[in-house]
N, C-alpha and C. Protein backbone atom coordinates (compact mmCIF):
# COMPACT_ATOMS: atom_id res chain seq x y z
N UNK A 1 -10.27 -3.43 -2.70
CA UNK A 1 -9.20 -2.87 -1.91
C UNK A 1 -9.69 -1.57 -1.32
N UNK A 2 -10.03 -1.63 0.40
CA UNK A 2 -10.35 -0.21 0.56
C UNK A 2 -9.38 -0.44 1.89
N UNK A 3 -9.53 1.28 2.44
CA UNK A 3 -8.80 1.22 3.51
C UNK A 3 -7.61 2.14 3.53
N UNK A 4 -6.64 1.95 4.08
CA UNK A 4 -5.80 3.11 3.35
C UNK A 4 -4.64 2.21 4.18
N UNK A 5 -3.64 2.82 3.30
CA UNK A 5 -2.45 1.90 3.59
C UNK A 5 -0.66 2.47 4.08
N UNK A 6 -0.63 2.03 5.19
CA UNK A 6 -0.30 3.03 6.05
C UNK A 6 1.62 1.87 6.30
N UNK A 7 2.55 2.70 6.07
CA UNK A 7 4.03 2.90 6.12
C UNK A 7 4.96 3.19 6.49
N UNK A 8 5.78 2.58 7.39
CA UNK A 8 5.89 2.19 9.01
C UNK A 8 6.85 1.49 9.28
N UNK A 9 8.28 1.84 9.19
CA UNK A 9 9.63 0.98 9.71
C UNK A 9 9.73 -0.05 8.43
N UNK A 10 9.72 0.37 7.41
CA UNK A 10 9.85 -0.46 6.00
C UNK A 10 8.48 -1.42 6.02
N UNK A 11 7.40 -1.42 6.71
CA UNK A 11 6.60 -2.07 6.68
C UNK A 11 5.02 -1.34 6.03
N UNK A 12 4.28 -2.06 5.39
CA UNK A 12 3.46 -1.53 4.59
C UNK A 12 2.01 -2.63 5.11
N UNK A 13 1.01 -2.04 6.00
CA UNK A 13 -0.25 -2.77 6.28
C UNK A 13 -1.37 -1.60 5.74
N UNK A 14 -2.67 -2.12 5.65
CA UNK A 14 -3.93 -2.22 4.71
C UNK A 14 -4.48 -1.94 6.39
N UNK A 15 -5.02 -0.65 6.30
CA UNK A 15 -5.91 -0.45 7.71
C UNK A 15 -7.45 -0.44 7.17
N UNK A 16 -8.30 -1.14 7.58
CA UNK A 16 -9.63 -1.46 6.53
C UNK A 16 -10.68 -0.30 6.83
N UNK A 17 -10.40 0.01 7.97
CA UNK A 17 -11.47 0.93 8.61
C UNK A 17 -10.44 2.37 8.89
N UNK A 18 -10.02 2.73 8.07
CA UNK A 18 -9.28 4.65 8.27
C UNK A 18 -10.14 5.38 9.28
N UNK A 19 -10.98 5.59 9.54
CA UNK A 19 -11.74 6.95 10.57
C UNK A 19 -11.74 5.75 11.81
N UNK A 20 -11.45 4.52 11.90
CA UNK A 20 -11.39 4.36 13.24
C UNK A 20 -9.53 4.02 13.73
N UNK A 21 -8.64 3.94 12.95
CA UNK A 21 -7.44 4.21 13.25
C UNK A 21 -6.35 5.06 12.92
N UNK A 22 -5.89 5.82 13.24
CA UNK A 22 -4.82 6.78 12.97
C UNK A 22 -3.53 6.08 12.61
N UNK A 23 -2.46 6.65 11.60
CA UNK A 23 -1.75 6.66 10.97
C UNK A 23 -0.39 5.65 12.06
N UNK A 24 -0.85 6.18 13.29
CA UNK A 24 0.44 5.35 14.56
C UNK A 24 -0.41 4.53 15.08
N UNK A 25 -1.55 4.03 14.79
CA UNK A 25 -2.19 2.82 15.51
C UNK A 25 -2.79 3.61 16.50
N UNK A 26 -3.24 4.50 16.88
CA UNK A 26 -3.88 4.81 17.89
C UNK A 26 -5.93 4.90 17.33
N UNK A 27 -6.86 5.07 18.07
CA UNK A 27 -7.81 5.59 18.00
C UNK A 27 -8.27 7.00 17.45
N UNK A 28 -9.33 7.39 16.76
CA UNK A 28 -8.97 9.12 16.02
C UNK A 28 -11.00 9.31 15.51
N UNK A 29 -11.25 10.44 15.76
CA UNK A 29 -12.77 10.58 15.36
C UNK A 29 -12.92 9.76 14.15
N UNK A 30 -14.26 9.87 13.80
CA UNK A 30 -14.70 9.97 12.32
C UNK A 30 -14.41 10.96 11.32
N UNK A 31 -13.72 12.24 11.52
CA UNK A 31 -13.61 13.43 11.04
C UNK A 31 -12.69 13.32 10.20
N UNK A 32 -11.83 12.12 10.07
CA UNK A 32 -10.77 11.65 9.36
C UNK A 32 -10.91 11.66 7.51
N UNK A 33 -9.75 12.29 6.80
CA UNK A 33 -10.06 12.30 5.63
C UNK A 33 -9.66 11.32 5.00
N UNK A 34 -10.24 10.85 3.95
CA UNK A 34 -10.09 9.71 3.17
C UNK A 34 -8.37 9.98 2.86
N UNK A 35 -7.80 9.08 2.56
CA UNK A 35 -6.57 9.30 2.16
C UNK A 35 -6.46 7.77 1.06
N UNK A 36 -5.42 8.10 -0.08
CA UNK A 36 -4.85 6.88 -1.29
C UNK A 36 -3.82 6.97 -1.45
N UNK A 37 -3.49 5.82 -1.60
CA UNK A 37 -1.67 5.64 -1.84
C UNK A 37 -1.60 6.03 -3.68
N UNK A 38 -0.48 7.22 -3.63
CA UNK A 38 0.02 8.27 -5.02
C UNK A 38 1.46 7.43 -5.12
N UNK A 39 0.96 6.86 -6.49
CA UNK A 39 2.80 7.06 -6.78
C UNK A 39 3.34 8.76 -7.42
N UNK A 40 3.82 9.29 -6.36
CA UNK A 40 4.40 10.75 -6.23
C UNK A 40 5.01 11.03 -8.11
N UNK A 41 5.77 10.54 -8.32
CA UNK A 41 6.09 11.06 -9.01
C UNK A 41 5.28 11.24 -10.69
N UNK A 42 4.42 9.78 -10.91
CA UNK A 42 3.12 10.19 -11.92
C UNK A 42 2.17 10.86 -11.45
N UNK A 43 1.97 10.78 -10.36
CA UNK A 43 0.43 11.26 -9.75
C UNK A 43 -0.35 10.42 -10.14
N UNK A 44 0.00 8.89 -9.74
CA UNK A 44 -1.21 8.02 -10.03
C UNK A 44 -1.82 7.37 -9.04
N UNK A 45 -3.02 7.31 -8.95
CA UNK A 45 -3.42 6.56 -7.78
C UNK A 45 -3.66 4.91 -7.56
N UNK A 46 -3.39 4.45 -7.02
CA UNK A 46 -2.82 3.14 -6.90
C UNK A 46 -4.26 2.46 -6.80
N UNK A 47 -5.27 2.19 -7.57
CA UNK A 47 -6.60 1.98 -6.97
C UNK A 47 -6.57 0.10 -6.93
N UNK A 48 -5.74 -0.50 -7.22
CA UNK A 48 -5.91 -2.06 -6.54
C UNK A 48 -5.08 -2.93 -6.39
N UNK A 49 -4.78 -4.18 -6.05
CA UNK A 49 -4.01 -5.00 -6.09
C UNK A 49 -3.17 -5.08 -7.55
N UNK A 50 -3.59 -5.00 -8.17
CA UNK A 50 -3.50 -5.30 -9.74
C UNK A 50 -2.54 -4.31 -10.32
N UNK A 51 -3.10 -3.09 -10.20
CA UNK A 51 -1.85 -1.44 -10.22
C UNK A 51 -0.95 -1.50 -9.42
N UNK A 52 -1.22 -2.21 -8.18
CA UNK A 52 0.46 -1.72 -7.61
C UNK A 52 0.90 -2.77 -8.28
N UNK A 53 0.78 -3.85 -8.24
CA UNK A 53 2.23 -4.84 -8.89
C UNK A 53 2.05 -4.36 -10.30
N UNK A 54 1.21 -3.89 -11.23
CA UNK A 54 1.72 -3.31 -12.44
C UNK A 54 2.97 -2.25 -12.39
N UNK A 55 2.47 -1.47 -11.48
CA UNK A 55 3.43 -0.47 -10.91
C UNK A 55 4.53 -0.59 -10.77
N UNK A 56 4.97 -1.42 -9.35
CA UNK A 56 5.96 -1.54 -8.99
C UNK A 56 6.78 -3.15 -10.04
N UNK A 57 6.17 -3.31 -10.95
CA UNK A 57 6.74 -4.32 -11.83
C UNK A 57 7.81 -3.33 -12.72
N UNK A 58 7.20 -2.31 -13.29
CA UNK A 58 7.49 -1.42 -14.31
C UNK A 58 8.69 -0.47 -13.47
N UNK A 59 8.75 -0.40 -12.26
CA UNK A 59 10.27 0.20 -11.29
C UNK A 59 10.76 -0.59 -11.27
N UNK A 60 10.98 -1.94 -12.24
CA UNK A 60 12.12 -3.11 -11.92
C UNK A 60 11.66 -3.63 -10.60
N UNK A 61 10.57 -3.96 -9.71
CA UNK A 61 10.25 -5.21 -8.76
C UNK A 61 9.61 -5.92 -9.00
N UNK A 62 10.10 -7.26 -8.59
CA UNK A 62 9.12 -8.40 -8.98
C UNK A 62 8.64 -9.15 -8.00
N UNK A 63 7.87 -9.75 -7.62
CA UNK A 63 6.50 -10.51 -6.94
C UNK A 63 6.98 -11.69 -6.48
N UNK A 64 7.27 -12.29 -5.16
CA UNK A 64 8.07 -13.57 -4.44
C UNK A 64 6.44 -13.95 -4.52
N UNK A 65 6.50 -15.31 -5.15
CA UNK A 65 5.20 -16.34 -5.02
C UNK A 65 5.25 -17.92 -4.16
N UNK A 66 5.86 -17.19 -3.52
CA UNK A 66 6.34 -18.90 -2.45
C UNK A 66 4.87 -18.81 -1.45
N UNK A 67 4.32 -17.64 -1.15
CA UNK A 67 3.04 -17.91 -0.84
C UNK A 67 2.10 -17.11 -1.11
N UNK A 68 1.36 -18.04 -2.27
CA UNK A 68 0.22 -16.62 -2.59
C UNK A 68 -1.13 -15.74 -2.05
N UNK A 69 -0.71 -16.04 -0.41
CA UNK A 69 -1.65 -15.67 0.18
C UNK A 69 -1.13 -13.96 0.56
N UNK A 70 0.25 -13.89 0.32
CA UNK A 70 1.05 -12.32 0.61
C UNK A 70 1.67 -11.77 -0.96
N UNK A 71 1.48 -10.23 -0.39
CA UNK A 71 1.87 -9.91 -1.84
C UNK A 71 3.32 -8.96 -1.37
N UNK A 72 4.77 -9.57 -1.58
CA UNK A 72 5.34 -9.56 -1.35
C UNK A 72 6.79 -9.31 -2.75
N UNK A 73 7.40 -8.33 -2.60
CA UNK A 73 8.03 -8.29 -4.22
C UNK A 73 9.54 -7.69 -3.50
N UNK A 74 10.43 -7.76 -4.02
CA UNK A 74 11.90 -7.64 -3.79
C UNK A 74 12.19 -6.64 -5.34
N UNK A 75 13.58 -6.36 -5.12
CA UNK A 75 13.75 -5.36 -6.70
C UNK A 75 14.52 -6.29 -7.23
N UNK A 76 14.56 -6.20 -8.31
CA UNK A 76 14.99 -7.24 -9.44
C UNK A 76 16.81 -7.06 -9.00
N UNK A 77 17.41 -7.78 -9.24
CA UNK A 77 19.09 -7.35 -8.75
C UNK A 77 19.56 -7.42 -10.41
N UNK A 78 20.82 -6.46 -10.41
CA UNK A 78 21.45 -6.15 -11.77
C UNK A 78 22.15 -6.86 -12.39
C-alpha cells in the first residue's frame, strides 16, 4: 500500500504516485511531502489494508463483501 490517500466529497481514492498529483487532482512538482493517513485521535498510522479494517472494525464498521475486489465498510447500525 503506497501512495497517499486523498478525501473528497465522502469519497476516499489511493493516489499511487503523490509528487505527481495534488490533493484536488491537479499536477504539482516533485517537492511534494510524503504524507499518511493518522487516525487523529491515537496517532496511529494506518500503514495497510489490514490496519484500516482492523481499525475501522474496532469504531463499530464492518466490511460489505459482495465484491471482494473493493474495500468497502458501512457502520454497524444499533
Amino acid at each position: 500500500m503506497s501512495g497517499v490517500w486523498v478525501f473528497k466529497n465522502g469519497v476516499v481514492r489511493l493516489v499511487e504516485n503523490p509528487a505527481a498529483e495534488s490533493l484536488d487532482g491537479s499536477r504539482q512538482s516533485s517537492s511534494t511531502r510524503r504524507k499518511v493517513l493518522v487516525h487523529t485521535p491515537s496517532n496511529e498510522v494506518i500503514t495497510s489494508y489490514a490496519v484500516l479494517e482492523h481499525k475501522l472494525w474496532s469504531l463499530g464498521w464492518e466490511r460489505y463483501y459482495e465484491d471482494p475486489s473493493l474495500l468497502q465498510f458501512h457502520k454497524r447500525s444499533t
